[in-house]
N, C-alpha and C. Protein backbone atom coordinates (compact mmCIF):
# COMPACT_ATOMS: atom_id res chain seq x y z
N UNK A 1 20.42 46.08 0.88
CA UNK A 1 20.16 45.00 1.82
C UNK A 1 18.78 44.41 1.58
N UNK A 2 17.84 45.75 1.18
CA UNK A 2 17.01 44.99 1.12
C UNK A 2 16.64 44.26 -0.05
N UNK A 3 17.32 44.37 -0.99
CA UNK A 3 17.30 43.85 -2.46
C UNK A 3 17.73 42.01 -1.99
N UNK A 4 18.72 42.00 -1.93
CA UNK A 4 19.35 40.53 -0.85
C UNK A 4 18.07 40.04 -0.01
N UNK A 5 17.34 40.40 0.29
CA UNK A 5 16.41 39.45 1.28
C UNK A 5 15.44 38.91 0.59
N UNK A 6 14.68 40.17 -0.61
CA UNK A 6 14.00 39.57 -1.45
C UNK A 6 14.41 38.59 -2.31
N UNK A 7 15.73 39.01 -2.74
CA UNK A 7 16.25 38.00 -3.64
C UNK A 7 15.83 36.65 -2.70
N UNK A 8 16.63 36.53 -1.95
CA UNK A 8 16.39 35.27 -1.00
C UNK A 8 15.23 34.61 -0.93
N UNK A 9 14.28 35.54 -0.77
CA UNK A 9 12.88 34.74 -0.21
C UNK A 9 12.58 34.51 -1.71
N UNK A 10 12.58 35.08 -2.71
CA UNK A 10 12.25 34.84 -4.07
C UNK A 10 12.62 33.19 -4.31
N UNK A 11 14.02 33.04 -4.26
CA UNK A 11 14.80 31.61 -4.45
C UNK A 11 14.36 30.35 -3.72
N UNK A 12 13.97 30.87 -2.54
CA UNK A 12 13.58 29.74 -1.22
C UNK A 12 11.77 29.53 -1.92
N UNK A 13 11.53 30.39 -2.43
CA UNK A 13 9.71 30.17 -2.90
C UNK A 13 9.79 29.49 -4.21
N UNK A 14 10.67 29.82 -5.37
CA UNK A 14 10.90 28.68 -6.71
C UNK A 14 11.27 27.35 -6.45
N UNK A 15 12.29 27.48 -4.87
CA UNK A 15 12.83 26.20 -4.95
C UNK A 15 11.94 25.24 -4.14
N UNK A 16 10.97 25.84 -3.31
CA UNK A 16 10.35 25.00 -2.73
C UNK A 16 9.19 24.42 -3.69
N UNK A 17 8.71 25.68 -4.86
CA UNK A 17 7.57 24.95 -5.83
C UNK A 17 7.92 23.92 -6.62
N UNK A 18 9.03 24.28 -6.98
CA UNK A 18 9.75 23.21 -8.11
C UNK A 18 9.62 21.44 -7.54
N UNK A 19 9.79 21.68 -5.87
CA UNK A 19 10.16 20.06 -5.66
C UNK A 19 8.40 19.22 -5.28
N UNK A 20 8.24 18.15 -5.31
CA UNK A 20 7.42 17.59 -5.49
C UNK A 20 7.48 16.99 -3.58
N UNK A 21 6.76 17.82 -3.11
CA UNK A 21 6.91 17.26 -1.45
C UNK A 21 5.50 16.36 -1.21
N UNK A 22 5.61 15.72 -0.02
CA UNK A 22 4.43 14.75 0.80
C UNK A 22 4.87 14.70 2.30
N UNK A 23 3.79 14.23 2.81
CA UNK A 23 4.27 14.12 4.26
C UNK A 23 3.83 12.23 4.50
N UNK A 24 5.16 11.86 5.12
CA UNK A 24 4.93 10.72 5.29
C UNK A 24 4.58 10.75 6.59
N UNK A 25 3.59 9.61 6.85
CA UNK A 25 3.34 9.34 8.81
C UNK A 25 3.61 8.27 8.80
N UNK A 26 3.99 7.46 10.67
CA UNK A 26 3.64 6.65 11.05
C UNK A 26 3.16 6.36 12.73
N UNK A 27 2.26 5.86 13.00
CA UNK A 27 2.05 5.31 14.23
C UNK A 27 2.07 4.06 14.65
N UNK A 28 2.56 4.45 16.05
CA UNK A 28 3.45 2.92 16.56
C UNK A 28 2.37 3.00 17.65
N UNK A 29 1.84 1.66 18.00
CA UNK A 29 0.67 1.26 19.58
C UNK A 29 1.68 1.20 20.10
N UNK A 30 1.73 0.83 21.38
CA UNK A 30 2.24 -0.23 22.13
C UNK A 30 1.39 -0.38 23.22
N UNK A 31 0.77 -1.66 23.83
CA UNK A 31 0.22 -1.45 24.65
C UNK A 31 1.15 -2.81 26.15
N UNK A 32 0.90 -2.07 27.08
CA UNK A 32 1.38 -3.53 28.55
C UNK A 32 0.53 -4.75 28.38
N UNK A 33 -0.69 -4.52 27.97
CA UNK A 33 -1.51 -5.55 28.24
C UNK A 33 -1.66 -6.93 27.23
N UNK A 34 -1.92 -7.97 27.37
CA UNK A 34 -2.21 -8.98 26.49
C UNK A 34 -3.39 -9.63 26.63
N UNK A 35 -4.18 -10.47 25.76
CA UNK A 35 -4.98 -11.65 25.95
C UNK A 35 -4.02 -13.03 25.97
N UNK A 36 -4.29 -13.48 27.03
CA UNK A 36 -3.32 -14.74 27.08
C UNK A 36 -4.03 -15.90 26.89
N UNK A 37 -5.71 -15.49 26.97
CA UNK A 37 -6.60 -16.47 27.08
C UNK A 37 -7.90 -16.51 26.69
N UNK A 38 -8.66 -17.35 25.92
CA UNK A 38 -10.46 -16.67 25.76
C UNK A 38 -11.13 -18.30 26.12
N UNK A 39 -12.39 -17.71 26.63
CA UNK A 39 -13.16 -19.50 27.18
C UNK A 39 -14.07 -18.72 27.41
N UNK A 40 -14.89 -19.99 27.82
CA UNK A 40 -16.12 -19.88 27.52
C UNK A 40 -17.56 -19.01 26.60
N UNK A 41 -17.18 -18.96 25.06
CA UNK A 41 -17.74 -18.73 24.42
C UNK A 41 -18.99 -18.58 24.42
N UNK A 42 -19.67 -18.31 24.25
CA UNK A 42 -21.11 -18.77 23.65
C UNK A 42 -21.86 -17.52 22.21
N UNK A 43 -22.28 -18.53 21.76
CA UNK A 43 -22.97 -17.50 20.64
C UNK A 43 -24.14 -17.75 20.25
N UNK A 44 -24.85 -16.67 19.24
CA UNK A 44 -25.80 -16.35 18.96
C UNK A 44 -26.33 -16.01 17.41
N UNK A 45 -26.90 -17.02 16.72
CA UNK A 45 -27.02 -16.42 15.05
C UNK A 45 -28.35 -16.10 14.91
N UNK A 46 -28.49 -14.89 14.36
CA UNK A 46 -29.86 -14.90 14.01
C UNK A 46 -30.40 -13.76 13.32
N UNK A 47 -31.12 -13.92 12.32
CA UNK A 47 -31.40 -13.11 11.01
C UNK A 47 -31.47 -11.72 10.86
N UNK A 48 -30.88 -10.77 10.40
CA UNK A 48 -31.45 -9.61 10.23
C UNK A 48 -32.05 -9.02 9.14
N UNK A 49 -31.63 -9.78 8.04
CA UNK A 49 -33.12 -9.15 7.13
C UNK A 49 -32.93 -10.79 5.68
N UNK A 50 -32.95 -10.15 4.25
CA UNK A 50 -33.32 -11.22 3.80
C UNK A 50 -31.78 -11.72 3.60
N UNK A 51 -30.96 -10.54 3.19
CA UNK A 51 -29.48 -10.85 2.98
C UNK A 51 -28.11 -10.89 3.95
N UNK A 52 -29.16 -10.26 5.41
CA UNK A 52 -27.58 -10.33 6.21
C UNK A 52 -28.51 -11.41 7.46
N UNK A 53 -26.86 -11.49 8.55
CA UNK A 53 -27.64 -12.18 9.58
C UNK A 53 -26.61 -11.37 10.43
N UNK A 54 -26.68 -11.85 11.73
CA UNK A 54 -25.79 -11.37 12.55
C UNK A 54 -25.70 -12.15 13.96
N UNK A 55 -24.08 -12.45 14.51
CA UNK A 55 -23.64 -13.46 15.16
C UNK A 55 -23.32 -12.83 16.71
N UNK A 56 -23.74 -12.77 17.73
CA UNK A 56 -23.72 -12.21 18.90
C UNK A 56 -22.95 -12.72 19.45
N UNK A 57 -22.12 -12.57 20.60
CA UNK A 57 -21.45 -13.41 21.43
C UNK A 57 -21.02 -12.55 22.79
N UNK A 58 -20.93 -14.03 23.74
CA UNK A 58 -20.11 -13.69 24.86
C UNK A 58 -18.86 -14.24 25.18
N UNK A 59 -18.14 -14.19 26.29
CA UNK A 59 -16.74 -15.24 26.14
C UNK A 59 -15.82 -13.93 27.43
N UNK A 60 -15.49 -15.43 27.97
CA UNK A 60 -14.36 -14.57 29.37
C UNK A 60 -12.81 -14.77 28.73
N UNK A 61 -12.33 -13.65 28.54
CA UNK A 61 -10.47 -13.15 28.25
C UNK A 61 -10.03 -12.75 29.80
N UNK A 62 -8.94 -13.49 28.93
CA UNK A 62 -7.84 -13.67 30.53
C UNK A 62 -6.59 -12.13 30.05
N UNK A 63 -6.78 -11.17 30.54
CA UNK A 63 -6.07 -9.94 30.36
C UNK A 63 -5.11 -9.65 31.74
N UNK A 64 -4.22 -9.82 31.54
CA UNK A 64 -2.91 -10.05 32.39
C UNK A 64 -3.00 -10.39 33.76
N UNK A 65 -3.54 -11.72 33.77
CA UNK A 65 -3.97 -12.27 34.86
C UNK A 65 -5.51 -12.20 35.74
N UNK A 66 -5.65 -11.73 34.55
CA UNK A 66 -7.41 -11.23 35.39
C UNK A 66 -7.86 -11.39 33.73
N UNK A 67 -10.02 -12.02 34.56
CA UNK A 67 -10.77 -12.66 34.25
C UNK A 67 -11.64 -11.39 33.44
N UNK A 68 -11.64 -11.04 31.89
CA UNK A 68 -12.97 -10.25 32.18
C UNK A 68 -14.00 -10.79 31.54
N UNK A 69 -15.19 -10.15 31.50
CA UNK A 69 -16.45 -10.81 30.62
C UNK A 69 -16.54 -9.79 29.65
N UNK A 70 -16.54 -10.21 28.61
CA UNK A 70 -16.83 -9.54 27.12
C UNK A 70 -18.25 -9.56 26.08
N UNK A 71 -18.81 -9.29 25.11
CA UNK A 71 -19.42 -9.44 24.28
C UNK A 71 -19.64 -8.55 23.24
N UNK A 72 -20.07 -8.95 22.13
CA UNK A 72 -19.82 -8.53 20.85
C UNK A 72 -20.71 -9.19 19.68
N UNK A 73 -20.99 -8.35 18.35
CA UNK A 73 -21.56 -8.80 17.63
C UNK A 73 -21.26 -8.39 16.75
N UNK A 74 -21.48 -9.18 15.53
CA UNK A 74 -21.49 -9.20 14.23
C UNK A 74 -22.00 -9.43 12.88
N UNK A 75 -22.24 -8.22 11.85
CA UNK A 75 -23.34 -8.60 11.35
C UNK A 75 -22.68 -8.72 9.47
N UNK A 76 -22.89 -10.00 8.91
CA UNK A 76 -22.17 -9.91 7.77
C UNK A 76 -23.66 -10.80 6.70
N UNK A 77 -23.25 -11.06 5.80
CA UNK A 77 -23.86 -11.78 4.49
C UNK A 77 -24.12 -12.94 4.90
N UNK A 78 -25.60 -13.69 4.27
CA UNK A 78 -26.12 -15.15 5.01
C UNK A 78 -25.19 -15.90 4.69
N UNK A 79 -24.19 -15.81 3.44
CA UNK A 79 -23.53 -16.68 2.54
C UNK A 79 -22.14 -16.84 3.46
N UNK A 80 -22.23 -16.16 4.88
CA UNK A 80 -21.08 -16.45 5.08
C UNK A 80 -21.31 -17.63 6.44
N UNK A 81 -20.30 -18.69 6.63
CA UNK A 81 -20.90 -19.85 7.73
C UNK A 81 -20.70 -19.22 8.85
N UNK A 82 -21.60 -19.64 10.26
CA UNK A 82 -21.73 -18.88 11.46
C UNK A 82 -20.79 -18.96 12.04
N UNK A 83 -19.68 -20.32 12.04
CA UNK A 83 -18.14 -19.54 12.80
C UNK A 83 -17.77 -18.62 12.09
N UNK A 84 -17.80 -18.61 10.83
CA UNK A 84 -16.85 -17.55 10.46
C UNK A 84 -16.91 -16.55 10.90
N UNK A 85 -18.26 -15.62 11.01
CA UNK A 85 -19.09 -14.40 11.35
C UNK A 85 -18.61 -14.64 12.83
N UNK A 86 -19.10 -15.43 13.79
CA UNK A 86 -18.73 -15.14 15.17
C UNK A 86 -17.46 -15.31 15.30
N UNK A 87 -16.74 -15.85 14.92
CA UNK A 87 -15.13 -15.41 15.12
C UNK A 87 -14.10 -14.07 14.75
N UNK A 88 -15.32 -13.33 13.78
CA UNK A 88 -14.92 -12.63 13.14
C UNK A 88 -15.59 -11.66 14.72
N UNK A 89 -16.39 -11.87 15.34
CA UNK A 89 -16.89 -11.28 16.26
C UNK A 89 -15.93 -10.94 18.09
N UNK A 90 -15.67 -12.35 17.80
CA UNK A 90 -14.62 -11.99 18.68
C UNK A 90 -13.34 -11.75 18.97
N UNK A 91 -12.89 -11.52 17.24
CA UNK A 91 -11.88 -10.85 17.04
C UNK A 91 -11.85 -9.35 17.00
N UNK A 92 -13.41 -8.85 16.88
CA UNK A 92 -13.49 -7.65 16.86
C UNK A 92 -13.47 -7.08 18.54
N UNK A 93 -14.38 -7.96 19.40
CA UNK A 93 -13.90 -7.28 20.87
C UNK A 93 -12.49 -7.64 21.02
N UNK A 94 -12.01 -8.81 21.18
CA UNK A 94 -10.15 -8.53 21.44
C UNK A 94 -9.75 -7.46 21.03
N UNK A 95 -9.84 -6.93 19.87
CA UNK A 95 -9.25 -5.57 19.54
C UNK A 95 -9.64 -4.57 20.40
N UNK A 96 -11.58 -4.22 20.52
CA UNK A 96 -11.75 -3.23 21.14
C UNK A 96 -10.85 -3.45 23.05
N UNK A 97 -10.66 -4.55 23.36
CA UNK A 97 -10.23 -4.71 24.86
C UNK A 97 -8.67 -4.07 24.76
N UNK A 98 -8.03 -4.53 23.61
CA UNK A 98 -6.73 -4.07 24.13
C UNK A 98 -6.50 -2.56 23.78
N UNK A 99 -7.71 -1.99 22.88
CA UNK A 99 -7.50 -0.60 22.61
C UNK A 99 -8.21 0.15 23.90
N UNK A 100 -8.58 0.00 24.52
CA UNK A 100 -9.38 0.52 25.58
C UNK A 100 -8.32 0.33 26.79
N UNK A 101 -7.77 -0.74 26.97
CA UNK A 101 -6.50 -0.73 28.00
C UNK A 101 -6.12 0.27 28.20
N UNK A 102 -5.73 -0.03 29.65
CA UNK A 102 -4.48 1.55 30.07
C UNK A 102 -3.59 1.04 29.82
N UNK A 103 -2.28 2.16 30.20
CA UNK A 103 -1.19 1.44 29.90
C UNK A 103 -0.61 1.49 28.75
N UNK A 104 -1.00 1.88 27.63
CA UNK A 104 -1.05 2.00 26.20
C UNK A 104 -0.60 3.07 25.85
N UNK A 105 0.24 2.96 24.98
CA UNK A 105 1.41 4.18 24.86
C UNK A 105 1.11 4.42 23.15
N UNK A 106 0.76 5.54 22.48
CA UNK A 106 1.16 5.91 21.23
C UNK A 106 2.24 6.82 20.86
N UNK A 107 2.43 6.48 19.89
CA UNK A 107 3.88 7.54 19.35
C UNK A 107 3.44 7.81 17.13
N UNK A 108 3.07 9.28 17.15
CA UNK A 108 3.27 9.04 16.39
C UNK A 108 4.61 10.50 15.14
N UNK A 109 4.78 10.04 14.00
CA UNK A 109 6.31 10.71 13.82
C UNK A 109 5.53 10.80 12.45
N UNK A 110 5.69 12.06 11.86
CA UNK A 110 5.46 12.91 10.25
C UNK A 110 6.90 13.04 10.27
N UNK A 111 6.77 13.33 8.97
CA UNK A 111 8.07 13.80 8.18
C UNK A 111 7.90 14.24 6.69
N UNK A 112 8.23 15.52 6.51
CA UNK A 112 7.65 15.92 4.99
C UNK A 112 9.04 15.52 4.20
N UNK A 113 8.96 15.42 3.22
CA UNK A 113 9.66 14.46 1.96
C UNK A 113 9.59 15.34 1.19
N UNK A 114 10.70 15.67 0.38
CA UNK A 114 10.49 16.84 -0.96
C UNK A 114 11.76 16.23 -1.50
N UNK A 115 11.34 16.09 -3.22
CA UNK A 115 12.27 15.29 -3.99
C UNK A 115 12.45 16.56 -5.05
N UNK A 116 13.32 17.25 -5.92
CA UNK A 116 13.24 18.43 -6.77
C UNK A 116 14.10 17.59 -7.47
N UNK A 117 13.90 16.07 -7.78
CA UNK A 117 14.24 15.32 -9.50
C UNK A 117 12.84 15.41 -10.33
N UNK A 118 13.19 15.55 -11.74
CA UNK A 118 12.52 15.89 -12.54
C UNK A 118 11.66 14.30 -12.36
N UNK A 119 9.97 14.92 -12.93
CA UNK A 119 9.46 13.81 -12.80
C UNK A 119 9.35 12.55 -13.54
N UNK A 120 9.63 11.22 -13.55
CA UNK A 120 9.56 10.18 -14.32
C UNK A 120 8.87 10.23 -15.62
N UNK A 121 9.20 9.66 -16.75
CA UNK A 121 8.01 10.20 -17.58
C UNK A 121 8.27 9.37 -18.75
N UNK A 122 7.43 8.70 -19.70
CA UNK A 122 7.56 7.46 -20.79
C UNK A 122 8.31 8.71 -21.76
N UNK A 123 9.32 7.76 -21.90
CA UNK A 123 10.18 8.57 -23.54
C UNK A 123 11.02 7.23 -24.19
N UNK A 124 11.02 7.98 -25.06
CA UNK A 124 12.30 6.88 -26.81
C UNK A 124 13.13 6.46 -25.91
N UNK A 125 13.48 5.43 -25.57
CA UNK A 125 14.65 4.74 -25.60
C UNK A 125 15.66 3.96 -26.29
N UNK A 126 16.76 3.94 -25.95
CA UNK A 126 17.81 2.94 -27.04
C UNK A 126 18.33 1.83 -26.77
N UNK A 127 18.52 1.26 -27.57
CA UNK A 127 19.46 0.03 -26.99
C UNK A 127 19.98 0.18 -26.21
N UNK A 128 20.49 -0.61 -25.01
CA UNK A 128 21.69 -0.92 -23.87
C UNK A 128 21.83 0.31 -23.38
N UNK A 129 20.46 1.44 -22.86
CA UNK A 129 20.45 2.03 -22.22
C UNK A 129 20.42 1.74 -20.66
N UNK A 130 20.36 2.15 -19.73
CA UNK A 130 19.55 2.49 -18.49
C UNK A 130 18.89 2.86 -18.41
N UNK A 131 17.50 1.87 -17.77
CA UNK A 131 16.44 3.13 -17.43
C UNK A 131 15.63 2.80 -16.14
N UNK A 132 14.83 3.24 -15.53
CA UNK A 132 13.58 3.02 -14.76
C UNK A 132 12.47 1.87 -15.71
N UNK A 133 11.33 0.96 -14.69
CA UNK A 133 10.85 0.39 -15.65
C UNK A 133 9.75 1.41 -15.72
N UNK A 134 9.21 2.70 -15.54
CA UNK A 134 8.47 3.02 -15.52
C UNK A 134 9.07 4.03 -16.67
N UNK A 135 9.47 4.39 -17.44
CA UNK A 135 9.85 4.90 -18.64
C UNK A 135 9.85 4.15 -19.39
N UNK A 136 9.14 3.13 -19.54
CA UNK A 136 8.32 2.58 -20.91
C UNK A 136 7.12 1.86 -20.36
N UNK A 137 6.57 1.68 -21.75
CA UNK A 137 5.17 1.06 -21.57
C UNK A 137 4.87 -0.10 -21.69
N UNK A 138 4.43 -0.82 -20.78
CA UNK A 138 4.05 -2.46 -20.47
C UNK A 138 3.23 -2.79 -22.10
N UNK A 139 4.05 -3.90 -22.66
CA UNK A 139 3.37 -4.42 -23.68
C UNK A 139 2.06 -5.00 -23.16
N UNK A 140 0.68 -4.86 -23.90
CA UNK A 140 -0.51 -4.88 -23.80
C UNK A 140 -0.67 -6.54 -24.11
N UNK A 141 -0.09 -7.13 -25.05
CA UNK A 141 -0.11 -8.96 -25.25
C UNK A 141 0.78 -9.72 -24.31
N UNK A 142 1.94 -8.68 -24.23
CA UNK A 142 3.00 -10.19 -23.18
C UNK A 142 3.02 -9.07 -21.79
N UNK A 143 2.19 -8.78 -20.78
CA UNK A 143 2.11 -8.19 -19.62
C UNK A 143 2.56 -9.12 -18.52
N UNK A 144 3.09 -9.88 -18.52
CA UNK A 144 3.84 -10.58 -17.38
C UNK A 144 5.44 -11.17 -17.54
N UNK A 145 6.25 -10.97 -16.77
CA UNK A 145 7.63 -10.92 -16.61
C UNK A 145 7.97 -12.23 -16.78
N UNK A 146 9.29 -12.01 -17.32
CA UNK A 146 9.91 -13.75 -17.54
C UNK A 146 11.24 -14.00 -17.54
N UNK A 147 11.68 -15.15 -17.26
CA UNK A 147 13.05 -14.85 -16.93
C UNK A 147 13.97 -15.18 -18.14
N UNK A 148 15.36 -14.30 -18.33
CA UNK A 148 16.14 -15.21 -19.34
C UNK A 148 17.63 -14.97 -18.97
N UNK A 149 17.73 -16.17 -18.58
CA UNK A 149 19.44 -16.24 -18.03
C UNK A 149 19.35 -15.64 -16.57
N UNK A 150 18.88 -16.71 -15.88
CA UNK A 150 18.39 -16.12 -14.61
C UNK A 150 18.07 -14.20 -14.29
N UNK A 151 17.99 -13.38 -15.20
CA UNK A 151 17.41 -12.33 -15.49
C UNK A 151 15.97 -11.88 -15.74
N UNK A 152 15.22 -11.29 -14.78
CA UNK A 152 13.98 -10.90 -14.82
C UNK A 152 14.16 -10.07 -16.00
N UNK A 153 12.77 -10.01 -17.00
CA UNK A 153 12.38 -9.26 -18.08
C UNK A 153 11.48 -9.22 -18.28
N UNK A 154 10.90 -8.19 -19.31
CA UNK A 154 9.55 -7.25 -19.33
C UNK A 154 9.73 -7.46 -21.09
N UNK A 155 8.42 -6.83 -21.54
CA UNK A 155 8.07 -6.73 -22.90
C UNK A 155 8.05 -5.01 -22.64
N UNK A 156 8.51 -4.37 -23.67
CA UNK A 156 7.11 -3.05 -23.37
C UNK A 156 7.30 -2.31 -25.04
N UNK A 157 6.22 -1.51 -25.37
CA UNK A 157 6.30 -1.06 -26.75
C UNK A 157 6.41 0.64 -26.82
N UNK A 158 6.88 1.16 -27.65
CA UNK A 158 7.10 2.21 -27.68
C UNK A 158 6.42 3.01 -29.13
N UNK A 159 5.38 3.78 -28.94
CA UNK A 159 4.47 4.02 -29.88
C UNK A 159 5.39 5.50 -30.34
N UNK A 160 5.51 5.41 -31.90
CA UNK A 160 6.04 6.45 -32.75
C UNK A 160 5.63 7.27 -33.46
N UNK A 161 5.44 8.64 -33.62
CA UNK A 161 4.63 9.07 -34.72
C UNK A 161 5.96 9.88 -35.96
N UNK A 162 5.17 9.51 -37.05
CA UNK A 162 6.76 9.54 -37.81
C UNK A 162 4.87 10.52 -38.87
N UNK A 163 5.87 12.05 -39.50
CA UNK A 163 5.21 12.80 -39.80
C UNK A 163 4.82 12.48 -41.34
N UNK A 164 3.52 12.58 -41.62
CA UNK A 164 2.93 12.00 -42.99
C UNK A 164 2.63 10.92 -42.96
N UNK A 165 2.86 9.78 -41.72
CA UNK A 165 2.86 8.57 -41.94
C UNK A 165 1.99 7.92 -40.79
N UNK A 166 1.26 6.47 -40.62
CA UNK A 166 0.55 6.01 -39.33
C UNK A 166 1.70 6.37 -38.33
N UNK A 167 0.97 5.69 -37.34
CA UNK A 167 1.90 5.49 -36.04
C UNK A 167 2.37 4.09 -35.98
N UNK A 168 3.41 4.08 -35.76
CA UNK A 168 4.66 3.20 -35.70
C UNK A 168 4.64 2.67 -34.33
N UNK A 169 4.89 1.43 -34.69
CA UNK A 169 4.50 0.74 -33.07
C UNK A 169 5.72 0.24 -33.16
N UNK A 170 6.91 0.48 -31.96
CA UNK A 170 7.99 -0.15 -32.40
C UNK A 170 8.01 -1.14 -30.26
N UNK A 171 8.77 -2.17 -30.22
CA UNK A 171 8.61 -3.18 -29.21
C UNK A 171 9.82 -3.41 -28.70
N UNK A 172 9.90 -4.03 -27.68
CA UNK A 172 11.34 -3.85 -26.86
C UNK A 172 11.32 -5.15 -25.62
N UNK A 173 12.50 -5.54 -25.37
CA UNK A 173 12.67 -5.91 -23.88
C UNK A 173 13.33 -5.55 -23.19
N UNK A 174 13.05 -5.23 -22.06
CA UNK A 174 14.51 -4.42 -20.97
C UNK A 174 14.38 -6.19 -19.67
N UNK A 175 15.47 -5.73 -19.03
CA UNK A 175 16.13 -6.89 -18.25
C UNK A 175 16.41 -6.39 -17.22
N UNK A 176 16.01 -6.68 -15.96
CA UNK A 176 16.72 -6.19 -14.42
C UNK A 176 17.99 -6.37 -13.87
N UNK A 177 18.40 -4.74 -13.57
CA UNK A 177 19.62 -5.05 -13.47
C UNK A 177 19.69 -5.00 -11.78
N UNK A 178 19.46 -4.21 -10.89
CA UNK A 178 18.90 -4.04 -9.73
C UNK A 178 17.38 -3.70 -9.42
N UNK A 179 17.17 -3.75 -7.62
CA UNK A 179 15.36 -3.13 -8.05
C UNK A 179 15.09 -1.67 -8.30
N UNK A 180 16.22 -0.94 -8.51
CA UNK A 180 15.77 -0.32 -9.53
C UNK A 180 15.91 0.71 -10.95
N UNK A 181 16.79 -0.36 -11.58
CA UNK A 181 17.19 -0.14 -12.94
C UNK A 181 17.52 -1.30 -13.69
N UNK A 182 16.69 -0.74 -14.75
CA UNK A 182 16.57 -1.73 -15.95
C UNK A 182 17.29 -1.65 -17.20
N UNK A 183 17.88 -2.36 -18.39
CA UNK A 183 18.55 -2.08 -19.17
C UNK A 183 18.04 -2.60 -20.66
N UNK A 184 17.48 -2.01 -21.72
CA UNK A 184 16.87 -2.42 -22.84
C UNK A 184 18.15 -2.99 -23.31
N UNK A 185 17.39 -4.67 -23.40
CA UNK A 185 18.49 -5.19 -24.11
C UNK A 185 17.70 -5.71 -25.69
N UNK A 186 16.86 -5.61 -26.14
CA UNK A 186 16.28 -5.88 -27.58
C UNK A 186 15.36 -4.75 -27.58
N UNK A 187 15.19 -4.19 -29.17
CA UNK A 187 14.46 -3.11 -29.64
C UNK A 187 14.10 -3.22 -30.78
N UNK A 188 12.53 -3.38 -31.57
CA UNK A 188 12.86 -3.39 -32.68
C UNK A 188 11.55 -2.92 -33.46
């Protein structure tokens, strides 16, 4: 019996190394509250050293029916114009107001991912194969896709070493067949 358990845990420990796992996240806000409204602005530019400046502001948001008073500042590059910087300012309190809200609900959800397919990897291909486009290599002169016969296509080259001899640069096009498989249709 107890030979069977080890066996077991032995199998469950290869099979878990073998697969290539991650943990995916995501978080969802939600909050009750909105800005429905911003007025009366006012701002403020003024230097902070030789290369930055920084844009101050005040301004009343209308947050679900009620008035509040806000302010905020911002400090970026002279090269940038003063709305830009103060807008950029009071986009930064809107954010801090609705993250500070009550009412505000988070949710967030992991999930570990484990794939035990062998990993992708550049190799020889043949004519009027199938493949991934990531099993060959993006030609280095024609690196951008083109169409032929309403068919997306790629260049990519496939470097050879043939024994006693240089390396053999041999070139190819594959063609999309879905997003994601491709089919070498020229090789040469």
């Amino acid at each position: 019996m107890l030979g069977k358990i080890t066996v077991a845990i032995s199998l469950a420990i290869t099979t878990a190394h073998a697969a290539d796992c991650y943990v995916r996240s995501a978080v969802t806000s939600r909050s009750s509250l909105a800005i429905s409204h911003i007025t009366d602005v006012e701002s403020w530019v003024v230097p902070v050293s030789a290369a930055e400046k920084k844009c101050m502001v005040t301004f009343r948001a209308q947050v679900n029916g009620q008035w509040i008073t806000a302010e905020s500042e911002k400090t970026g590059p002279r090269s940038w114009s003063e709305s830009q910087l103060c807008a950029g300012a009071v986009d930064q309190e809107r954010i801090r107001i609705l993250s500070r809200a009550s009412g505000s609900r988070m949710t967030v959800e992991n999930n570990m991912v484990c794939d035990e397919r062998p990993a992708i990897q550049v190799r020889t291909v043949a004519l009027g194969e199938r493949i991934r486009e990531s099993e060959v290599l993006p030609h280095p002169n024609f690196p951008k896709p083109f169409v032929y016969r309403t068919a997306q296509c790629k260049w990519f080259i496939e470097p050879e070493v043939q024994p006693g001899r240089d390396l053999l640069q041999r070139q190819g096009i594959i063609c999309q067949l879905n997003p994601t498989q491709w089919q070498v249709v020229d090789k040469w």
